[in-house]
PDB file of N, CA and C in Angstrom:
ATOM      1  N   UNK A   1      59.113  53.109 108.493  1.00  0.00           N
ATOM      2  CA  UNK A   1      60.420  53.132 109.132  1.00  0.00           C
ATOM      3  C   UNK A   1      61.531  53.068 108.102  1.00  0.00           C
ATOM      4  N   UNK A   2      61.144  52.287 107.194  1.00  0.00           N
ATOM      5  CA  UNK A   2      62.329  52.052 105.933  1.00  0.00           C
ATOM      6  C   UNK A   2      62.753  53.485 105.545  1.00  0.00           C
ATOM      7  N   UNK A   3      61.727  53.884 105.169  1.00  0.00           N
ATOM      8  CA  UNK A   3      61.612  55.428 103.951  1.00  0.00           C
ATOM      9  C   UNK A   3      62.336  56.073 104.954  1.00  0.00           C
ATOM     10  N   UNK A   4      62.114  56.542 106.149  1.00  0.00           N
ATOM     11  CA  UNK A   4      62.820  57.255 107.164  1.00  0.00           C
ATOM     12  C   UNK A   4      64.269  56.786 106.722  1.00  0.00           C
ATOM     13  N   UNK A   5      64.294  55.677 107.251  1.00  0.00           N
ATOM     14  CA  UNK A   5      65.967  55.089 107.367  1.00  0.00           C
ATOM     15  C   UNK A   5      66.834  55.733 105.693  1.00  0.00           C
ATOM     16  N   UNK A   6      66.053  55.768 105.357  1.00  0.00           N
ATOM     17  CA  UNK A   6      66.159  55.824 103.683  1.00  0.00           C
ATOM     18  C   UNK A   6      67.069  57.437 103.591  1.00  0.00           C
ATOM     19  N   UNK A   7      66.165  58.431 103.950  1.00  0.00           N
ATOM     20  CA  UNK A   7      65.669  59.685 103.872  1.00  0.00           C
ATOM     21  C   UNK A   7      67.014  60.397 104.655  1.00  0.00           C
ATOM     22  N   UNK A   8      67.095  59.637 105.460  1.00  0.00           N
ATOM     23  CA  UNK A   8      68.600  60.071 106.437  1.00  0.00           C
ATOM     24  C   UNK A   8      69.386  59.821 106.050  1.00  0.00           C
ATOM     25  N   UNK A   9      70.055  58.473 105.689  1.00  0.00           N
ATOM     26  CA  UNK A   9      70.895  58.225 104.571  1.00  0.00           C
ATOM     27  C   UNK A   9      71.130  59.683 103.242  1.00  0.00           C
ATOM     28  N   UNK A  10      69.990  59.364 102.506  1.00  0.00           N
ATOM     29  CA  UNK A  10      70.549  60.099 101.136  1.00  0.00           C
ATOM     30  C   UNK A  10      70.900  61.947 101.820  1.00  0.00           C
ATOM     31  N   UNK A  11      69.885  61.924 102.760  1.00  0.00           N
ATOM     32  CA  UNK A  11      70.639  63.749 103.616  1.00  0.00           C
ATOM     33  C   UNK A  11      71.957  63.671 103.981  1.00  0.00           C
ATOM     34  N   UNK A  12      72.292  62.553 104.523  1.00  0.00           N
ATOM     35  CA  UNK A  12      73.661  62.324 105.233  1.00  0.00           C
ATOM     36  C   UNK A  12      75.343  62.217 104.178  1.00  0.00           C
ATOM     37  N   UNK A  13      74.578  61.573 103.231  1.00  0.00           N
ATOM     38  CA  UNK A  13      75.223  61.451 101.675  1.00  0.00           C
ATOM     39  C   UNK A  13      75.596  63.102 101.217  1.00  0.00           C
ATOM     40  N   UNK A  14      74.323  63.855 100.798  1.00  0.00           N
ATOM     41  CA  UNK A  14      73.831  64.891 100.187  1.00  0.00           C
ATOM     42  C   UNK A  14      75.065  65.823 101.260  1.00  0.00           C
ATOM     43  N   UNK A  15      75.180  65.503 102.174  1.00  0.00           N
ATOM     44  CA  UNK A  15      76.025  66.486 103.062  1.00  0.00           C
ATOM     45  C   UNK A  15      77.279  66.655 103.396  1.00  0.00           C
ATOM     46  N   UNK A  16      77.885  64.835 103.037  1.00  0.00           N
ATOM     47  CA  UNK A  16      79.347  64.631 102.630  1.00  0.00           C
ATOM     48  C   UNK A  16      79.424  65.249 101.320  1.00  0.00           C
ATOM     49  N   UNK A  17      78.607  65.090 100.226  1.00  0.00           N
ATOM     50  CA  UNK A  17      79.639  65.508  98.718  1.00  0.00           C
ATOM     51  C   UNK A  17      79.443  67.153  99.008  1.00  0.00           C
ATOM     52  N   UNK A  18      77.982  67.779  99.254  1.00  0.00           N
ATOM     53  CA  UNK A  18      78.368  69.240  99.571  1.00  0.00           C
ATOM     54  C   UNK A  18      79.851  69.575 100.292  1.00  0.00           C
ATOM     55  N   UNK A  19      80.124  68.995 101.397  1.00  0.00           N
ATOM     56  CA  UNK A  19      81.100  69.136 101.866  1.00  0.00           C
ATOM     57  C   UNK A  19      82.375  69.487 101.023  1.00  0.00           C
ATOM     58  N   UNK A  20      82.173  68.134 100.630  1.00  0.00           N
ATOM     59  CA  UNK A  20      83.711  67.976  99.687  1.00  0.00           C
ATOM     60  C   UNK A  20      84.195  68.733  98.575  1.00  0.00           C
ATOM     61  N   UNK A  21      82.817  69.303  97.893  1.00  0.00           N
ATOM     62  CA  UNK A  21      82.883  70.185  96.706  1.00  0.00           C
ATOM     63  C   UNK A  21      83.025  71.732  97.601  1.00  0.00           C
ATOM     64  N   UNK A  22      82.895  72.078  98.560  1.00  0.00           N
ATOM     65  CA  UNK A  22      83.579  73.148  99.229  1.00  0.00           C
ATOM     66  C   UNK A  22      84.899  73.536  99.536  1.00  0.00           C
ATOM     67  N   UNK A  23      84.877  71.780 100.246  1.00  0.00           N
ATOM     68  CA  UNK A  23      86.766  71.672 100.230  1.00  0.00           C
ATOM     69  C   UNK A  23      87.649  72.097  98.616  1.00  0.00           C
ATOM     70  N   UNK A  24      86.863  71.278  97.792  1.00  0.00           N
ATOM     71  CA  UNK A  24      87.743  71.471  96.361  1.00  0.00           C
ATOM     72  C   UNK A  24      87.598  72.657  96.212  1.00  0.00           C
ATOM     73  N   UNK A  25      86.336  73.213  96.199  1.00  0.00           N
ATOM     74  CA  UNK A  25      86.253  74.766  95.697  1.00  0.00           C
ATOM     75  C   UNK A  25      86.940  75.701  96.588  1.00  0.00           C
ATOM     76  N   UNK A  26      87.056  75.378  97.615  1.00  0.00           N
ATOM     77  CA  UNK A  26      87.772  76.177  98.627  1.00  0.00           C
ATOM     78  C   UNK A  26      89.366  76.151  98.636  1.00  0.00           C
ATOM     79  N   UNK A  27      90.282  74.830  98.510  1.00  0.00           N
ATOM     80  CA  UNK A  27      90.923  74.594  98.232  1.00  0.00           C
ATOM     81  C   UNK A  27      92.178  75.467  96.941  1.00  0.00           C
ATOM     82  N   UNK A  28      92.876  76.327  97.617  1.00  0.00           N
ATOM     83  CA  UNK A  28      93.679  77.525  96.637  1.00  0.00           C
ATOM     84  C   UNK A  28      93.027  78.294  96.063  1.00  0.00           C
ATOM     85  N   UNK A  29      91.821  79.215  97.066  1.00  0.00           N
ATOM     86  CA  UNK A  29      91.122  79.971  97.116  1.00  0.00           C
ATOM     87  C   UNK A  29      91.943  81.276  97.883  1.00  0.00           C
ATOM     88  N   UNK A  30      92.776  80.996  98.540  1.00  0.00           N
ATOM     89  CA  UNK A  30      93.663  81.873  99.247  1.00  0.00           C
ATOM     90  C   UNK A  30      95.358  81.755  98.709  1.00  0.00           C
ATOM     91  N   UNK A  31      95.384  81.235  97.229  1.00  0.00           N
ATOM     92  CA  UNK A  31      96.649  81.687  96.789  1.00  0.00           C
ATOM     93  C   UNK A  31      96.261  82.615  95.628  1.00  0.00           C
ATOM     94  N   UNK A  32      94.845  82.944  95.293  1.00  0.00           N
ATOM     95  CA  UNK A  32      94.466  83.353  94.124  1.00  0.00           C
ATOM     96  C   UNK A  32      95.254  84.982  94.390  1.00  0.00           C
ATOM     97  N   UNK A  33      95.653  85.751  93.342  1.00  0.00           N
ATOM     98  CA  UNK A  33      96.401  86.803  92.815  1.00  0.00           C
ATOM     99  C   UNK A  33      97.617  87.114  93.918  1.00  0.00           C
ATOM    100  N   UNK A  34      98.196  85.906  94.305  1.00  0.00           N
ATOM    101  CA  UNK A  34      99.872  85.535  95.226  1.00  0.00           C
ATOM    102  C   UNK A  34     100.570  85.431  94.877  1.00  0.00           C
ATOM    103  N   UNK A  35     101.609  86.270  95.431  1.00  0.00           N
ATOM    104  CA  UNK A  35     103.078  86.201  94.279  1.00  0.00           C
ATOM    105  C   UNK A  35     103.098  84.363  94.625  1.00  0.00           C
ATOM    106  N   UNK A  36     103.958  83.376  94.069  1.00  0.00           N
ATOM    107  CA  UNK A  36     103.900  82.360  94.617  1.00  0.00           C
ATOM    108  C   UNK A  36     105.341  81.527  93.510  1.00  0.00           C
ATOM    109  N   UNK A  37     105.460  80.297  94.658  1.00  0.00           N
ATOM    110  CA  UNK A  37     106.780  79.570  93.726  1.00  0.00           C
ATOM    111  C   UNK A  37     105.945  78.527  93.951  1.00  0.00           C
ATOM    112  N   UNK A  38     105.687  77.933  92.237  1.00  0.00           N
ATOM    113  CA  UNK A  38     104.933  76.373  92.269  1.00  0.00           C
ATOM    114  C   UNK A  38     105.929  74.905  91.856  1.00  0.00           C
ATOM    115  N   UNK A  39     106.387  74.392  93.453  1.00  0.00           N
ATOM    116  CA  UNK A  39     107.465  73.309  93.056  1.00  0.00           C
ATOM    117  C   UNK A  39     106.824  72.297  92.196  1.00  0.00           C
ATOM    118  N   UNK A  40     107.567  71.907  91.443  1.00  0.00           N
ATOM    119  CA  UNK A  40     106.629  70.859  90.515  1.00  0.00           C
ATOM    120  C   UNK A  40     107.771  69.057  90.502  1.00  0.00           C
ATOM    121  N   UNK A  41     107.268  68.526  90.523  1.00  0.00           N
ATOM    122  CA  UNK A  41     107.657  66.996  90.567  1.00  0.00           C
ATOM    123  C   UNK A  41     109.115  66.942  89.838  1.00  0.00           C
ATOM    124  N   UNK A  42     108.594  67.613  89.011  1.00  0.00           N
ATOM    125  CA  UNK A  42     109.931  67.034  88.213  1.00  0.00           C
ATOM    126  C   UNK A  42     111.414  67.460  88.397  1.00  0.00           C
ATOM    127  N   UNK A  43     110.877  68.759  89.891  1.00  0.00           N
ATOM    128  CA  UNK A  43     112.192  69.032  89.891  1.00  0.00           C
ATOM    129  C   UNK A  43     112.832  70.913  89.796  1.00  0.00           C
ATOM    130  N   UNK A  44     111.694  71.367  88.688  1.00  0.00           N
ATOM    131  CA  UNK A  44     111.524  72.559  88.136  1.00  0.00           C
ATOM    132  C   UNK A  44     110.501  73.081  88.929  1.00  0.00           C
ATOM    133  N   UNK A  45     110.505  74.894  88.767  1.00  0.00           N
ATOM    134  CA  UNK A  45     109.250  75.620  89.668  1.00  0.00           C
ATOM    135  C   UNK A  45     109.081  76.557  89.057  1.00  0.00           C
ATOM    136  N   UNK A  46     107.886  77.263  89.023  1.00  0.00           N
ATOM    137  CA  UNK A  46     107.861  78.383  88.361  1.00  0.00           C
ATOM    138  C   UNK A  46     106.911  79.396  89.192  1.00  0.00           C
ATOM    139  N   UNK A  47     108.091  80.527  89.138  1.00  0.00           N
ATOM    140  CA  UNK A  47     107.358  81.773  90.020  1.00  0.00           C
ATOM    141  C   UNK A  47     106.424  82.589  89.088  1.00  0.00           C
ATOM    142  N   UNK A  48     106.055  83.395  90.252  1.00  0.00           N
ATOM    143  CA  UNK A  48     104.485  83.969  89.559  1.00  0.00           C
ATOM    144  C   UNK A  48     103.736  84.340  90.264  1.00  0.00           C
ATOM    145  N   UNK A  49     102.302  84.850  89.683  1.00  0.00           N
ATOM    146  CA  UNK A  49     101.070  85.409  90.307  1.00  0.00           C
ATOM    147  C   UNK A  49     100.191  84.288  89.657  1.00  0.00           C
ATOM    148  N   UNK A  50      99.530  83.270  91.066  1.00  0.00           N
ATOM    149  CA  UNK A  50      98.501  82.677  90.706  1.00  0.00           C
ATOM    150  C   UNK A  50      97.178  83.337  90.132  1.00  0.00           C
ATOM    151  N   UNK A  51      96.715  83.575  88.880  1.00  0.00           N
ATOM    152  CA  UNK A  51      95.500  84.308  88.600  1.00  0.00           C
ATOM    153  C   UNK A  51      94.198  83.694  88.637  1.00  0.00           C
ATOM    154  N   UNK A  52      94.333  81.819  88.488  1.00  0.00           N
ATOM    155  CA  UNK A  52      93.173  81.280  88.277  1.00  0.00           C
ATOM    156  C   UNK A  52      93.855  79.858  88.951  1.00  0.00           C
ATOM    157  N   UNK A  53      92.597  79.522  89.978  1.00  0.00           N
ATOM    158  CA  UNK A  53      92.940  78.294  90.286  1.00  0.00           C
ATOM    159  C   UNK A  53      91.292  77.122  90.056  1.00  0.00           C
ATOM    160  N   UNK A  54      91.237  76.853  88.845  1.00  0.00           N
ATOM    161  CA  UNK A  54      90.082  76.409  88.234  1.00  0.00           C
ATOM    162  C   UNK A  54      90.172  75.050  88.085  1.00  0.00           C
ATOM    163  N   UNK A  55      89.312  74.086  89.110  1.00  0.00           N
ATOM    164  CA  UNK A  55      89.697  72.776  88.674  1.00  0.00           C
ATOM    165  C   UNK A  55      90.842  72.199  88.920  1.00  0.00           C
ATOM    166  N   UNK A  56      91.611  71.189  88.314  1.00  0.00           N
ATOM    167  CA  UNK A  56      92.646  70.635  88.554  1.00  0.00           C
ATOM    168  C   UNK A  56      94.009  71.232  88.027  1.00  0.00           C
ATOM    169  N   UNK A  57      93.854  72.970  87.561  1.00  0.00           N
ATOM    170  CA  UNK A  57      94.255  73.637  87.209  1.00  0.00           C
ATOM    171  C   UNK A  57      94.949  74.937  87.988  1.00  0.00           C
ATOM    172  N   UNK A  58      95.971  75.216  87.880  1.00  0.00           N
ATOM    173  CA  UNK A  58      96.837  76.750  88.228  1.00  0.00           C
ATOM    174  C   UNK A  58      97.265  77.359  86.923  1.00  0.00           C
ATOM    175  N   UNK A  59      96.625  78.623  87.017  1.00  0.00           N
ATOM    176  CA  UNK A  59      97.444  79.493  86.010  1.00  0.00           C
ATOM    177  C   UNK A  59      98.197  80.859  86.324  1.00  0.00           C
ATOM    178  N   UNK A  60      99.448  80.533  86.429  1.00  0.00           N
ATOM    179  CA  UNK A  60     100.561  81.642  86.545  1.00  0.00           C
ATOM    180  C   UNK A  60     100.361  82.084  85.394  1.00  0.00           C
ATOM    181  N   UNK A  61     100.696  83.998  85.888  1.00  0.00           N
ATOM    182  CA  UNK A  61     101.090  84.877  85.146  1.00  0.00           C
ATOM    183  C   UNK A  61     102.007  85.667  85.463  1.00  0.00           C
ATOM    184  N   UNK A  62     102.612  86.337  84.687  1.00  0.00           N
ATOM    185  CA  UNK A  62     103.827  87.077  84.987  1.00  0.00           C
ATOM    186  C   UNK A  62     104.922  85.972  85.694  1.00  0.00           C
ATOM    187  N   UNK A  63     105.197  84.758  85.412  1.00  0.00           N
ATOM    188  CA  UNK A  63     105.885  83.565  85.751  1.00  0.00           C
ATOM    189  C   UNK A  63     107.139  83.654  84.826  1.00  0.00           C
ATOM    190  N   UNK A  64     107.989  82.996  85.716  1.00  0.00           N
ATOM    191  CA  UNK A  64     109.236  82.360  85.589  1.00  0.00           C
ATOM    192  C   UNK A  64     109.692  81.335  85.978  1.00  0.00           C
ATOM    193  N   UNK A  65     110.544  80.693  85.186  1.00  0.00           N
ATOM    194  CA  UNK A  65     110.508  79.182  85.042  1.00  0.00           C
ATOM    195  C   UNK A  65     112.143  78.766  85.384  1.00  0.00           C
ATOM    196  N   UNK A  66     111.884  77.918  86.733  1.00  0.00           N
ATOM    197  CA  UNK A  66     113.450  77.924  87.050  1.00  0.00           C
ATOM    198  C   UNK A  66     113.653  75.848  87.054  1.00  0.00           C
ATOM    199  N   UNK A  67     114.636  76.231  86.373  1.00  0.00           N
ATOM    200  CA  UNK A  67     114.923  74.880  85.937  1.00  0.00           C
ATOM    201  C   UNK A  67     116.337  74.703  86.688  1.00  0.00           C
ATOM    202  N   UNK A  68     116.332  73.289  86.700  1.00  0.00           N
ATOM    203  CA  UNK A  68     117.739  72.598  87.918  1.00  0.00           C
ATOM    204  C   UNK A  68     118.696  72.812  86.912  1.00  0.00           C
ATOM    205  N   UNK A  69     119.599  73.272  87.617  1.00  0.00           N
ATOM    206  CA  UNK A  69     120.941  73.481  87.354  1.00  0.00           C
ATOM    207  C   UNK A  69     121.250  74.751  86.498  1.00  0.00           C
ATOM    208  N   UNK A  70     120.196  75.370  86.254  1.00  0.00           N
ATOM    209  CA  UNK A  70     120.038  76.720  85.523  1.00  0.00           C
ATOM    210  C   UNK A  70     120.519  77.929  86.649  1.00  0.00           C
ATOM    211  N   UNK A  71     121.852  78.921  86.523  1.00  0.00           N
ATOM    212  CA  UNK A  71     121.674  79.888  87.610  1.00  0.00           C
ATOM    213  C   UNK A  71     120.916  80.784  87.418  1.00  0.00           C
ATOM    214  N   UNK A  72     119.762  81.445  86.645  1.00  0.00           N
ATOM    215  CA  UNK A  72     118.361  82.165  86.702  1.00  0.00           C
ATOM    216  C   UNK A  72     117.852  82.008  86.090  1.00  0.00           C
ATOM    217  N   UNK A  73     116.385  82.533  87.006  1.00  0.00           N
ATOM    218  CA  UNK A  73     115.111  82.000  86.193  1.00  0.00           C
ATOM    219  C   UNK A  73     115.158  82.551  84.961  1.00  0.00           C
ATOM    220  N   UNK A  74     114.163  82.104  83.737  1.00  0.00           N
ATOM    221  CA  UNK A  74     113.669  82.650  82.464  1.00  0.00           C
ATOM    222  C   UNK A  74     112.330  82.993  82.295  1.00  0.00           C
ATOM    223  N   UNK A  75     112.206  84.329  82.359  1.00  0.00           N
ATOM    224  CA  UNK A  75     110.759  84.104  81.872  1.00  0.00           C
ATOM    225  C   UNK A  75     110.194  84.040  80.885  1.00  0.00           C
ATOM    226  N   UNK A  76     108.870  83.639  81.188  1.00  0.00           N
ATOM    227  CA  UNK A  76     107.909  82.791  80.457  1.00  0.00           C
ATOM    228  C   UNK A  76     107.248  84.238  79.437  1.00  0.00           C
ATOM    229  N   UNK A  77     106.823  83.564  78.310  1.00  0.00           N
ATOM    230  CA  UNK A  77     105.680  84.757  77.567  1.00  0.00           C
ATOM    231  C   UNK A  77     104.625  84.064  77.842  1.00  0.00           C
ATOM    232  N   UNK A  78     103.735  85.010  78.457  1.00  0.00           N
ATOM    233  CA  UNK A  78     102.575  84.773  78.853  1.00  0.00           C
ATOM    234  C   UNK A  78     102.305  83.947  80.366  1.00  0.00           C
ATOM    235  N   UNK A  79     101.163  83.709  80.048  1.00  0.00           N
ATOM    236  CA  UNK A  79     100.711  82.676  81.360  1.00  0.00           C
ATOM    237  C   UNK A  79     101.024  81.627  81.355  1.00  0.00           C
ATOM    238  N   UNK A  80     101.443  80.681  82.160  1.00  0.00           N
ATOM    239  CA  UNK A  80     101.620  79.294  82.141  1.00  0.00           C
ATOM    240  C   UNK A  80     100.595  78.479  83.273  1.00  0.00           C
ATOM    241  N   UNK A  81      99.479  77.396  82.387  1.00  0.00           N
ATOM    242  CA  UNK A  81      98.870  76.630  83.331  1.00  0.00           C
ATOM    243  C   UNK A  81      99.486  75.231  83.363  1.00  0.00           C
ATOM    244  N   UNK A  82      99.392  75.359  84.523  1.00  0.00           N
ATOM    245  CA  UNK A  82     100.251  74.251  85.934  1.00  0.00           C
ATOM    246  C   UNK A  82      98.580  72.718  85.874  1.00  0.00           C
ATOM    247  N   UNK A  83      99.265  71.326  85.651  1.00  0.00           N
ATOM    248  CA  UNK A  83      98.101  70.636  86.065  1.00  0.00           C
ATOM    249  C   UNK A  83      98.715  70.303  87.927  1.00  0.00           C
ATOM    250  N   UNK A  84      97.673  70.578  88.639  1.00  0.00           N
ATOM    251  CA  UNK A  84      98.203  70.207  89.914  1.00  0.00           C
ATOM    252  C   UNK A  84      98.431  68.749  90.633  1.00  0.00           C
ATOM    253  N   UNK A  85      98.050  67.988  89.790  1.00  0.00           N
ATOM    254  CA  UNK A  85      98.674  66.816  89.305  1.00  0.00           C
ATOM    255  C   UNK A  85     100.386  66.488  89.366  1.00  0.00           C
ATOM    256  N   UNK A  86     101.241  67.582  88.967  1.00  0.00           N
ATOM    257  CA  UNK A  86     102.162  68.211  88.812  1.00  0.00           C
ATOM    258  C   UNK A  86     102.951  68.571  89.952  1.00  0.00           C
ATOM    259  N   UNK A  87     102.116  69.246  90.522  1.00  0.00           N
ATOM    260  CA  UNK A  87     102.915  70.026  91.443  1.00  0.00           C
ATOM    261  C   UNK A  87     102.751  69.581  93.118  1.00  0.00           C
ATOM    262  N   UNK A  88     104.120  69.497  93.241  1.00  0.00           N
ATOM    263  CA  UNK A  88     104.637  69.015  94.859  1.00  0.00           C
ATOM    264  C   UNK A  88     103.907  70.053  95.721  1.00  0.00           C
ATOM    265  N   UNK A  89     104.659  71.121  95.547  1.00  0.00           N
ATOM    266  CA  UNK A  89     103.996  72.067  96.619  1.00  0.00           C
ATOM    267  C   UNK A  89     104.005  73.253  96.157  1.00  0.00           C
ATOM    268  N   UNK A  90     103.516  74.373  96.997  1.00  0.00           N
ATOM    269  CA  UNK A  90     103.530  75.946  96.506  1.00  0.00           C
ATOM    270  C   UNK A  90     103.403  76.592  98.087  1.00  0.00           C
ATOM    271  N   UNK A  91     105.028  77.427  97.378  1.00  0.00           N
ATOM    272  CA  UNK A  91     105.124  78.462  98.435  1.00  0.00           C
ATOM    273  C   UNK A  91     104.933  80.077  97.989  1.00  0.00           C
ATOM    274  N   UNK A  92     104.063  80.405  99.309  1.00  0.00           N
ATOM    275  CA  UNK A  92     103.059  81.785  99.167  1.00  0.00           C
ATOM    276  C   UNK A  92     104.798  82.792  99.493  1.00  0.00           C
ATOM    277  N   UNK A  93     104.602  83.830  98.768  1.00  0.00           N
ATOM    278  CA  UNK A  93     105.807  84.868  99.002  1.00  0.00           C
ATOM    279  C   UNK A  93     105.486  85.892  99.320  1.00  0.00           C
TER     280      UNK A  93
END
């Protein structure tokens, strides 16, 4: 009876973290190659095409970087990766 009790448990376990690693992996799976504006904490955002959303990671390309109190954006050379750590929110365009 133990081993049973046991056996259900670690399946039941085994089926929350699958879960969750779907959610993460799934998770800005549908902003990948989106024009997009990524608000970031501090205030600043930077537009762009999400190309890679890897991990705790966003990487804009073809981005521009709009800073408060600036009247237009600047763009960026190259790609810029975003920790999403960082960032408040992101709006799809």
């Amino acid at each position: 009876m133990t081993d049973w009790l046991l056996a259900a448990i670690l399946v039941v376990v085994a089926a929350a973290a699958v879960a969750e690693l779907a959610r993460r992996v799934g998770a800005g799976r549908h902003l990948h190659r989106r024009r997009v504006v990524v608000n970031l904490r501090s205030g600043n955002a930077v537009g762009g095409v999400i190309t890679s959303s890897v991990g705790r990671y966003y990487t804009v390309s073809d981005a521009q970087i709009h800073e408060l109190g600036q009247p237009a954006p600047v763009p960026a050379d190259g790609a810029i990766v975003i920790a999403k750590d960082h960032v408040d929110y992101v709006q799809v365009l």
